[in-house]
Protein backbone atom coordinates (compact mmCIF):
# COMPACT_ATOMS: atom_id res chain seq x y z
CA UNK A 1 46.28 -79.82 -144.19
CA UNK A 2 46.09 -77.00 -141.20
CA UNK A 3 49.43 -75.80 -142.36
CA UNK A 4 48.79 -75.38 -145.44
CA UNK A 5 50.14 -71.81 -146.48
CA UNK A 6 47.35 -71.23 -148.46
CA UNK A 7 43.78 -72.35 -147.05
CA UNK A 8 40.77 -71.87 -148.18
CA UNK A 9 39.19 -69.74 -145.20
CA UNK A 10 41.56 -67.10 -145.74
CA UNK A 11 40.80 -66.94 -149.60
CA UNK A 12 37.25 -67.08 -148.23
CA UNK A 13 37.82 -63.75 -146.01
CA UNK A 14 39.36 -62.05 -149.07
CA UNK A 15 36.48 -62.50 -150.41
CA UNK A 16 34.55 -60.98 -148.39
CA UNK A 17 36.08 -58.35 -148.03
CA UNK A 18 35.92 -57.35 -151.64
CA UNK A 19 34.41 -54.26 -151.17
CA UNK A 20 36.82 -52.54 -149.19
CA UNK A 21 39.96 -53.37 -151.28
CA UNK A 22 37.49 -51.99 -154.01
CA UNK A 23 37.51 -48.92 -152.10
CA UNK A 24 41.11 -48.87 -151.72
CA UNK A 25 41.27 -49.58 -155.55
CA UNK A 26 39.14 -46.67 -156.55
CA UNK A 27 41.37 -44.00 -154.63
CA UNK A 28 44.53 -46.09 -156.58
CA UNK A 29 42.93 -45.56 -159.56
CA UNK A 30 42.13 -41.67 -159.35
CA UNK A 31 45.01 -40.90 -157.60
CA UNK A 32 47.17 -42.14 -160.73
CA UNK A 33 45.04 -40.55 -163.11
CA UNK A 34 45.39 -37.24 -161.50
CA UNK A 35 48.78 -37.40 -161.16
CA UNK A 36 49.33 -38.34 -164.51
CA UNK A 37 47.20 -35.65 -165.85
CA UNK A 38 48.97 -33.10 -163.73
CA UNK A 39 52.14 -34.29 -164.95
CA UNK A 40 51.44 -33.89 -168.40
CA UNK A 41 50.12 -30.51 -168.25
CA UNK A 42 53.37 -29.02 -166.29
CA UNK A 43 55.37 -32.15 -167.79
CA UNK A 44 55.56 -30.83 -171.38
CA UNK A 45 55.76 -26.95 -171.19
CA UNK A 46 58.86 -27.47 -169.22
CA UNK A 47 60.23 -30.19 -171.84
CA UNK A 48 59.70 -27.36 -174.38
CA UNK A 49 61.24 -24.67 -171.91
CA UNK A 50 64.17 -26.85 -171.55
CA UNK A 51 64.77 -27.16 -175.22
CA UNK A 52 63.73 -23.59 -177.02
CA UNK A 53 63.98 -21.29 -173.75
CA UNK A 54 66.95 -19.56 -172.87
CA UNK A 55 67.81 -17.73 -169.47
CA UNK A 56 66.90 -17.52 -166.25
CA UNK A 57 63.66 -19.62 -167.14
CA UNK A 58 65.68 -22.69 -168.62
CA UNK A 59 67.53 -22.24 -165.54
CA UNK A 60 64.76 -22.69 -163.24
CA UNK A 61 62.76 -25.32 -164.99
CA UNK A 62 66.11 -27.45 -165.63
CA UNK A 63 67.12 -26.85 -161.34
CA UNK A 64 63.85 -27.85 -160.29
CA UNK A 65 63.12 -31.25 -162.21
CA UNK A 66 66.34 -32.21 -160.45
CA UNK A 67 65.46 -31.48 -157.16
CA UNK A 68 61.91 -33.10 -158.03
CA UNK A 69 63.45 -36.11 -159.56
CA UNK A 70 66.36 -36.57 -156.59
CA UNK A 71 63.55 -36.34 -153.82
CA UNK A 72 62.27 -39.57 -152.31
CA UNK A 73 58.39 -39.35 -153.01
CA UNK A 74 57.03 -39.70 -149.41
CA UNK A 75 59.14 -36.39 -148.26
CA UNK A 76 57.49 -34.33 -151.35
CA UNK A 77 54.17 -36.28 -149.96
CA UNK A 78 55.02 -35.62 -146.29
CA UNK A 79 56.08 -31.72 -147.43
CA UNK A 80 53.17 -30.96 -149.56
CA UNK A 81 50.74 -32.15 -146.76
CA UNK A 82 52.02 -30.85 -143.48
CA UNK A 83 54.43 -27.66 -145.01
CA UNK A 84 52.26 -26.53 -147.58
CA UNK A 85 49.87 -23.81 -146.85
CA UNK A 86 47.01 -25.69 -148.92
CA UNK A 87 43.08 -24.91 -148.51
CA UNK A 88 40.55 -27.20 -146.97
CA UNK A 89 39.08 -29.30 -149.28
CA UNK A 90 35.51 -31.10 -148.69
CA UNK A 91 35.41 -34.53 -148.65
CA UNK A 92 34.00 -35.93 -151.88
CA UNK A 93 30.59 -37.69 -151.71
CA UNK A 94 30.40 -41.58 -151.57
CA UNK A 95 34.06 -41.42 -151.61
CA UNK A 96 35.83 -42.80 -148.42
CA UNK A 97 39.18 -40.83 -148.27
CA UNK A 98 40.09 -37.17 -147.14
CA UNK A 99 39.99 -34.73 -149.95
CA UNK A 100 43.07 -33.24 -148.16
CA UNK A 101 44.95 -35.55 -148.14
CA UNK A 102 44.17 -36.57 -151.87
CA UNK A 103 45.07 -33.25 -153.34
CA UNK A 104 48.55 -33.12 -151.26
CA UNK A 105 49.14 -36.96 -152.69
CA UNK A 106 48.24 -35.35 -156.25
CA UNK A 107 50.77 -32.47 -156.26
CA UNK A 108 53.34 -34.45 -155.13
CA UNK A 109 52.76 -36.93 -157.33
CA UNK A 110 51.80 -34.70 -160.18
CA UNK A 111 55.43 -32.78 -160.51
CA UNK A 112 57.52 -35.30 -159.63
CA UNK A 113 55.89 -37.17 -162.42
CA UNK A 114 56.12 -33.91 -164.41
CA UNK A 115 60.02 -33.98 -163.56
CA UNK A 116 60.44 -37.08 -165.17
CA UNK A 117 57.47 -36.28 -168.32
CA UNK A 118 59.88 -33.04 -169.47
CA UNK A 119 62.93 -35.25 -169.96
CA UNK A 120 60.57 -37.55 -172.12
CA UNK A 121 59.25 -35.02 -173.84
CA UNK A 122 62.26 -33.01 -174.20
CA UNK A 123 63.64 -36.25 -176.04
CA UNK A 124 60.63 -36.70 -177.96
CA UNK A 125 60.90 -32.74 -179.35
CA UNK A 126 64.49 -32.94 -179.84
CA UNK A 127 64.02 -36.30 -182.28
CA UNK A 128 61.69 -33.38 -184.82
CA UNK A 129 64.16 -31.94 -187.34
CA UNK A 130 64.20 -27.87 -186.76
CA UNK A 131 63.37 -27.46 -190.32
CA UNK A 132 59.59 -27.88 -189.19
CA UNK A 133 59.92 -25.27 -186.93
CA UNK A 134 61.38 -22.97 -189.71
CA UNK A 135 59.05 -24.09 -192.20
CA UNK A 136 56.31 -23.14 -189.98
CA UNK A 137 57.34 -19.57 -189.33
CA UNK A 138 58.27 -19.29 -193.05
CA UNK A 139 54.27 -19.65 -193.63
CA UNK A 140 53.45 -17.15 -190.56
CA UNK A 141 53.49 -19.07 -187.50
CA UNK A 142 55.03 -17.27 -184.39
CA UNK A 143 57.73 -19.94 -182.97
CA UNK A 144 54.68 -20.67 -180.43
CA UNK A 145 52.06 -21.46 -182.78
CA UNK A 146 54.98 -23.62 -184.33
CA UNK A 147 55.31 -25.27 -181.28
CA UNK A 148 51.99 -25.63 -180.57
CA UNK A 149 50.60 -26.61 -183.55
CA UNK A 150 53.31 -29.01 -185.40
CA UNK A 151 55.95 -29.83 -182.88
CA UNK A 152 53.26 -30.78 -180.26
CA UNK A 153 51.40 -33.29 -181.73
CA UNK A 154 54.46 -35.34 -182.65
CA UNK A 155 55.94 -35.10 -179.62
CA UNK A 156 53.15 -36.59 -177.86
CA UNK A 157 53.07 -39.89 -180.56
CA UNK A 158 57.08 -40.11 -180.15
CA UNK A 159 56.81 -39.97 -176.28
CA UNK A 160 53.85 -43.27 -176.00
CA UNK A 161 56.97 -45.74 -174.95
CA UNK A 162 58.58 -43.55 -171.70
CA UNK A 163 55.01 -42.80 -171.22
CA UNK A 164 54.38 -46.38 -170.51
CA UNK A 165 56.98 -46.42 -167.89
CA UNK A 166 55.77 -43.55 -166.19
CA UNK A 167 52.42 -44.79 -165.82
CA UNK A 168 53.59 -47.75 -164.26
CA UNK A 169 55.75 -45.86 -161.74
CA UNK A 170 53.16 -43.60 -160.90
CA UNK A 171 50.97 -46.68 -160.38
CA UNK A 172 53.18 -48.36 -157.71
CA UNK A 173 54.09 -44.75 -156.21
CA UNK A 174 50.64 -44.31 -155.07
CA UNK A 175 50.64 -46.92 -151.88
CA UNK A 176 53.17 -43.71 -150.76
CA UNK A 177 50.42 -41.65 -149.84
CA UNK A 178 49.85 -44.49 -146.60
CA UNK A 179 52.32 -41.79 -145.24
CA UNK A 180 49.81 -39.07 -145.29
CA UNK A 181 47.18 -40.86 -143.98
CA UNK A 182 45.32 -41.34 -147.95
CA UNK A 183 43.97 -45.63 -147.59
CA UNK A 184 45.08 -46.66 -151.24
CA UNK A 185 44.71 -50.16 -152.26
CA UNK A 186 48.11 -51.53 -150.40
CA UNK A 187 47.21 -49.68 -147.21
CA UNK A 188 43.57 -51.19 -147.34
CA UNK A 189 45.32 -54.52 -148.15
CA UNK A 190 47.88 -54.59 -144.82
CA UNK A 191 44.54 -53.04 -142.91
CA UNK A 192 42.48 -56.58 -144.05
CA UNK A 193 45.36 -58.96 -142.85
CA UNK A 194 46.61 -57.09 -139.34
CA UNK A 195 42.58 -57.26 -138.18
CA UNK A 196 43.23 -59.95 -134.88
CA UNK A 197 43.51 -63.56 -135.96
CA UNK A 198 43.85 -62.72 -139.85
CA UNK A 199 47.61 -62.84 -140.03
CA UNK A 200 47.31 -66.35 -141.99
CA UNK A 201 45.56 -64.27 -144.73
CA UNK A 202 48.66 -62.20 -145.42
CA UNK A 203 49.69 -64.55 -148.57
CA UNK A 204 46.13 -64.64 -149.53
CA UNK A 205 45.77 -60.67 -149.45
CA UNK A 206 49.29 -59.84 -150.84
CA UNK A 207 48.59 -62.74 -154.15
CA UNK A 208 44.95 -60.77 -154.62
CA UNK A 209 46.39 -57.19 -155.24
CA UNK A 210 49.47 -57.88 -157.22
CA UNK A 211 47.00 -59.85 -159.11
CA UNK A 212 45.50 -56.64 -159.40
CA UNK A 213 48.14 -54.55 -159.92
CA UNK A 214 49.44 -56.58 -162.47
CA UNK A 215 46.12 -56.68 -164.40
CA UNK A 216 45.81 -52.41 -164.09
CA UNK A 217 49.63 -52.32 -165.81
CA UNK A 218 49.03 -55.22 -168.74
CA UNK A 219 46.35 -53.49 -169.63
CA UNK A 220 46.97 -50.29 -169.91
CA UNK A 221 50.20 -50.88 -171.04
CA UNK A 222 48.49 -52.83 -173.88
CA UNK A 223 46.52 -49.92 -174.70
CA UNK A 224 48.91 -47.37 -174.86
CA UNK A 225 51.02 -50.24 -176.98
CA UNK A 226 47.74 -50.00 -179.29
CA UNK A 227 47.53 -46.13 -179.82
CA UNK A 228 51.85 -45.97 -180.33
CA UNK A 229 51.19 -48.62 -183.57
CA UNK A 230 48.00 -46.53 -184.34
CA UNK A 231 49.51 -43.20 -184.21
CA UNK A 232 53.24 -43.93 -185.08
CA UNK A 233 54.75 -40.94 -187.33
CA UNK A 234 55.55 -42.94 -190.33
CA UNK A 235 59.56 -43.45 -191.18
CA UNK A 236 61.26 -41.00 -193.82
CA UNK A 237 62.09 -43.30 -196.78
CA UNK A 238 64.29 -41.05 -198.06
């Protein structure tokens, strides 16, 4: 029974060790909502850029999702932190991770997710027949209000699916920011099982956060699956 691969001690010292892989959880957990939330808000004004601007803007937005979606995440991570001349943050209260190296994680993150959010929104706005857009300015609306007001809302419903996969990307992306020195959840994780004598936990450790992993995407996933049914633009029957 002593070589068993899984034994009970080791389960046991997961255990106990709860609270620190909660820690690790928490800054998983943040970190993807901020970066999510950052790439929406930059994510969608350059989906619409790329589909009703014209120039040097179009340009510029189109050039730099590529670079943003051709670059490996840890060198944007790596870039952000030590090239970018960002301002000193303070450390957040009762939270056990460096507010520097948070924000850096966040921005990189944040566009690169925003790189690939335009493309899914671009799709989403191109799938709305232009004859909203003209009926909308035939009743007063600048093309922004338009936009705004009756091209936005149905882009968001029509982009729930590649939503779902961004999330989930994001998600896993965030054990990156190890490189900049930000203890996520898999950092905490290989932390627990390289303490001296604990490399028989490594199974044990690995098994308890894909378990959580895995429960973070089926649920959420299942969620967003709710509001796409909920919110689905009805089919033309016509």
């Amino acid at each position: 029974m002593e070589s068993m691969l899984l034994q009970t001690g080791d389960w046991g010292f997961v255990l106990s060790n709860w609270d620190f892989l909660l820690g690790g959880l928490v800054v998983t957990i943040l970190l993807t909502i901020t970066s999510l939330g950052l790439g929406f808000l930059a994510g969608f004004p350059a989906g619409a850029v790329e589909v009703y601007g014209d120039g040097w803007i179009r340009s510029l937005v189109s050039k730099t999702g590529v670079v943003l979606r051709g670059t490996p995440i840890v060198v944007l991570m790596v870039v952000v932190f030590f090239g970018v001349p960002l301002p000193s943050f303070p450390d957040a209260p009762g939270l056990d991770f460096s507010s520097d190296a948070f924000v850096a994680a966040t921005l990189a993150l944040g566009f690169r997710s925003a790189a690939y959010q335009s493309q899914v929104f671009r799709g989403a706005i191109q799938s709305i027949d232009e004859g909203q857009i003209e009926a909308a300015r035939s009743i007063g609306l600048s093309k922004t209000e338009a936009v705004a007001y009756v091209v936005f809302p149905q882009a968001v419903r029509r982009s729930l699916p590649g939503f779902q996969n961004e999330f989930t990307i994001v998600l896993k992306d965030t054990s990156i920011a190890f490189a900049i020195g930000l203890a996520e959840l898999l950092t905490r994780a290989e932390q627990l099982y390289l303490q001296p004598g604990r490399s028989s936990a490594i199974i044990e450790v690995i098994i308890t956060i894909s378990l959580i992993y895995f429960v973070l995407t089926f649920t959420t996933n299942r969620a967003l699956d709710h509001l796409e049914r909920k919110y689905a633009i009805p089919e033309d029957s016509s």
